[in-house]
Protein backbone atom coordinates (compact mmCIF):
# COMPACT_ATOMS: atom_id res chain seq x y z
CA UNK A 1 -154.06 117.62 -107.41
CA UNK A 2 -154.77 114.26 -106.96
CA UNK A 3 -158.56 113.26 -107.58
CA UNK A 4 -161.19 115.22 -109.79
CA UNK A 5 -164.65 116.47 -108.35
CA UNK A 6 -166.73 118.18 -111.35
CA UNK A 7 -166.45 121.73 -109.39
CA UNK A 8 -162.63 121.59 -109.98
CA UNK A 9 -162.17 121.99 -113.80
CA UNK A 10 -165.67 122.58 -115.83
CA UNK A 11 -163.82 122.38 -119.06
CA UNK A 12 -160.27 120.90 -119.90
CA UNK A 13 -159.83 123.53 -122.24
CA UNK A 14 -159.85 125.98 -118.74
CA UNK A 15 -156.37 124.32 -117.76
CA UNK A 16 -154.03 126.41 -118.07
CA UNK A 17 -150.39 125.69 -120.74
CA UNK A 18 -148.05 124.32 -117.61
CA UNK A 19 -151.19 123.74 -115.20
CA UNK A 20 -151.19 120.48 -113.86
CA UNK A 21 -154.37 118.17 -115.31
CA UNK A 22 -156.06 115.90 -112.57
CA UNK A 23 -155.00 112.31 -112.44
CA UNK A 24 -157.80 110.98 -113.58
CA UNK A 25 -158.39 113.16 -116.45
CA UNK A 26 -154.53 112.41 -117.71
CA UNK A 27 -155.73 109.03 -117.24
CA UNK A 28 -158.53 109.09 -119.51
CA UNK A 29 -156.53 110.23 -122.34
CA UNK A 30 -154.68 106.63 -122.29
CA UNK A 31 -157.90 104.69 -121.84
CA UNK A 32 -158.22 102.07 -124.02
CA UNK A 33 -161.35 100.73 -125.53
CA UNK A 34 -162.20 97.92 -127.86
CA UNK A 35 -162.52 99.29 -131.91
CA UNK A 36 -164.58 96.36 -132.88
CA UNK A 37 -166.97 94.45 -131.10
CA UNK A 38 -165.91 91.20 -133.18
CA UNK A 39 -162.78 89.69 -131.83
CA UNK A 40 -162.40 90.70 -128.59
CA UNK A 41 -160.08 89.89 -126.58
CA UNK A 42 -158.92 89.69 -122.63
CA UNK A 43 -155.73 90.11 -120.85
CA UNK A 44 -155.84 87.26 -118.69
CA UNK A 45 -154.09 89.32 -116.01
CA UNK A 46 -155.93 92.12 -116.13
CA UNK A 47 -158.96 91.41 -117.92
CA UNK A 48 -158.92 95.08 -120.11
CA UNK A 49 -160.78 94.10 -123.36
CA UNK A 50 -158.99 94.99 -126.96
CA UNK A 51 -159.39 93.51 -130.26
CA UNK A 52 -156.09 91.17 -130.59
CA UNK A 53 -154.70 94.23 -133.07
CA UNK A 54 -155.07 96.10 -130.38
CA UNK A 55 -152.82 94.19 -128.44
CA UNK A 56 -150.62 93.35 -130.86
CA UNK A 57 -150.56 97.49 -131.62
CA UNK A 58 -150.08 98.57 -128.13
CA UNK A 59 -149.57 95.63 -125.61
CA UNK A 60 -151.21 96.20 -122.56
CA UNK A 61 -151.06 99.39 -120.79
CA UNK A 62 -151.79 97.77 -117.19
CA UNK A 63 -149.35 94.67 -118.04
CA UNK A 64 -146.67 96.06 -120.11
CA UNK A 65 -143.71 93.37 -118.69
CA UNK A 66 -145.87 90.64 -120.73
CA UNK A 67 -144.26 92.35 -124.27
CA UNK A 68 -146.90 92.01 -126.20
CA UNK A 69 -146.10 94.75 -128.67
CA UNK A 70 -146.03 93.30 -132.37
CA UNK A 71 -145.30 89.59 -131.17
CA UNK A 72 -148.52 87.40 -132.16
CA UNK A 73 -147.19 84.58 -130.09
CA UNK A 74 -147.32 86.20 -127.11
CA UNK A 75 -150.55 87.99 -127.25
CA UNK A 76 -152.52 84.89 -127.73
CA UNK A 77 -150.79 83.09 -124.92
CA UNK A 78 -151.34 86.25 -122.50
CA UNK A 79 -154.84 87.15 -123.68
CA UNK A 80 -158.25 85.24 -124.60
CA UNK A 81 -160.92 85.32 -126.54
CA UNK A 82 -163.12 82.93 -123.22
CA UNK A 83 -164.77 85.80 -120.97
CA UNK A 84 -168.11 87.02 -119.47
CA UNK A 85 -169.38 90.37 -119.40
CA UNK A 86 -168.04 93.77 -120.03
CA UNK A 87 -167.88 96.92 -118.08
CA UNK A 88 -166.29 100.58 -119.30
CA UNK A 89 -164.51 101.79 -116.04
CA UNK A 90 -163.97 105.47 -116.28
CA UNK A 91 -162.82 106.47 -113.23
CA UNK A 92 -160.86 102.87 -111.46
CA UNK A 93 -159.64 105.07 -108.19
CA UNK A 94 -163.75 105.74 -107.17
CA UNK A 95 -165.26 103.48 -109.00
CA UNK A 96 -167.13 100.38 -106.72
CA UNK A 97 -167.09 98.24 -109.30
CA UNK A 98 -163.49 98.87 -110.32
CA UNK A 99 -162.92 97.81 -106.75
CA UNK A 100 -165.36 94.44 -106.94
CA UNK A 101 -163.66 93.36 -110.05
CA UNK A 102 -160.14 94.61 -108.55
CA UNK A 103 -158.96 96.50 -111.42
CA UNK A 104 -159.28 99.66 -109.37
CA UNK A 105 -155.63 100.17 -109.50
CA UNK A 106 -155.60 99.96 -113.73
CA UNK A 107 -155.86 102.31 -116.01
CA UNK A 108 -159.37 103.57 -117.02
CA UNK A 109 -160.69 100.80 -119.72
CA UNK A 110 -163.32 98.22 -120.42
CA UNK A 111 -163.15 94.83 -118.53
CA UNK A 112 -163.85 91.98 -118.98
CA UNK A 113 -166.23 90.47 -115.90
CA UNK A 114 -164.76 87.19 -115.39
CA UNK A 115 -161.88 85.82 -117.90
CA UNK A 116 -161.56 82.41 -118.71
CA UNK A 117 -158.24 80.95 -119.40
CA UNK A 118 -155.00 79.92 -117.39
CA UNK A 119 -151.12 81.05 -117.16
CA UNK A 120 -148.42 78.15 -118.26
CA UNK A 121 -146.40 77.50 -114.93
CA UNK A 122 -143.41 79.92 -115.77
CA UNK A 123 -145.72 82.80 -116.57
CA UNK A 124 -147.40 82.14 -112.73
CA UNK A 125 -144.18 81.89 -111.38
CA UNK A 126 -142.74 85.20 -113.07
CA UNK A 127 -146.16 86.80 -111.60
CA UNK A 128 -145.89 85.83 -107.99
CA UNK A 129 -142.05 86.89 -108.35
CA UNK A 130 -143.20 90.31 -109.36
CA UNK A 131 -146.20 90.29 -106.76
CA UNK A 132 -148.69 90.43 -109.47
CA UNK A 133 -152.07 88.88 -109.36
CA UNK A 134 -153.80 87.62 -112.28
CA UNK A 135 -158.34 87.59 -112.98
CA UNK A 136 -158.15 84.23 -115.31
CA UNK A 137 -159.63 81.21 -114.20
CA UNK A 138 -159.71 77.55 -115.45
CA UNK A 139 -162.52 76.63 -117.53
C-alpha cells in the first residue's frame, strides 16, 4: 500500500501485528520537529528546521551523507540559524506546498521557507557529484 486516504485505516491501532502500515503513516513516526522555538536551526540543503541539539543528536534524516551526528563542526557549517518562514509538512508526497518549496521528496518535517546561507566549494561539488540539490541562498 503505497499512499493513505482516511477510509483506509481509521485507527493505527486497527493494523494488524505483521500488516503492512501506509507509507506515509511509517513516515510520520520519523518526523522531526523543532523542541524549542529558540535556536532554530536550518539544513541548508534541505531546509528541515531542528534546534542545533537536534542536529547534533540525530543529523539530518533527509541529508544523512553530511555526518552530522555528534560533530559540532559540521552541523554549523551544514545548517543555519539565517531563514524565513516555517511550515509543518505532514504529508510531502500530496502536499502542494511540499512540492512549491521542493521538499516533497523529504521526510515529513517543518521547513524552513527560504534558507539563507551558502555551501564552501567542496561541499557544492560533493552535491552535484551525488545529484543533490541544495534550498540555501546567498545573503
Amino acid at each position: 500500500m503505497n499512499s493513505y486516504r482516511d477510509d483506509e485505516i481509521d485507527d493505527v491501532d486497527d493494523v494488524e501485528e505483521g500488516e503492512e502500515v501506509p507509507l506515509p503513516i511509517a513516515d510520520l513516526a520519523n518526523a522531526s520537529a523543532p523542541n524549542h522555538i529558540a535556536g532554530m536551526r536550518a539544513c541548508k540543503r534541505c531546509g528541515i528546521l531542528k534546534t542545533l541539539n537536534q542536529f547534533l543528536d540525530d543529523g539530518c534524516e533527509n541529508c544523512p551523507f553530511f555526518d552530522m551526528e555528534d560533530d559540532r563542526q559540521k552541523t554549523e557549517m551544514y545548517t543555519t540559524a539565517f531563514f524565513e518562514g516555517e511550515v509543518a509538512v505532514m504529508d510531502p508526497r500530496e502536499s502542494w506546498t511540499a512540492k512549491w518549496l521542493r521538499v516533497d521528496t523529504f521526510l515529513p518535517g517543518v521547513y524552513a521557507i527560504t534558507i539563507i546561507g551558502t555551501f564552501d566549494k567542496d561541499t557544492i561539488e560533493d552535491l552535484e557529484s551525488r545529484g543533490c540539490s541544495h534550498r540555501c541562498r546567498p545573503l
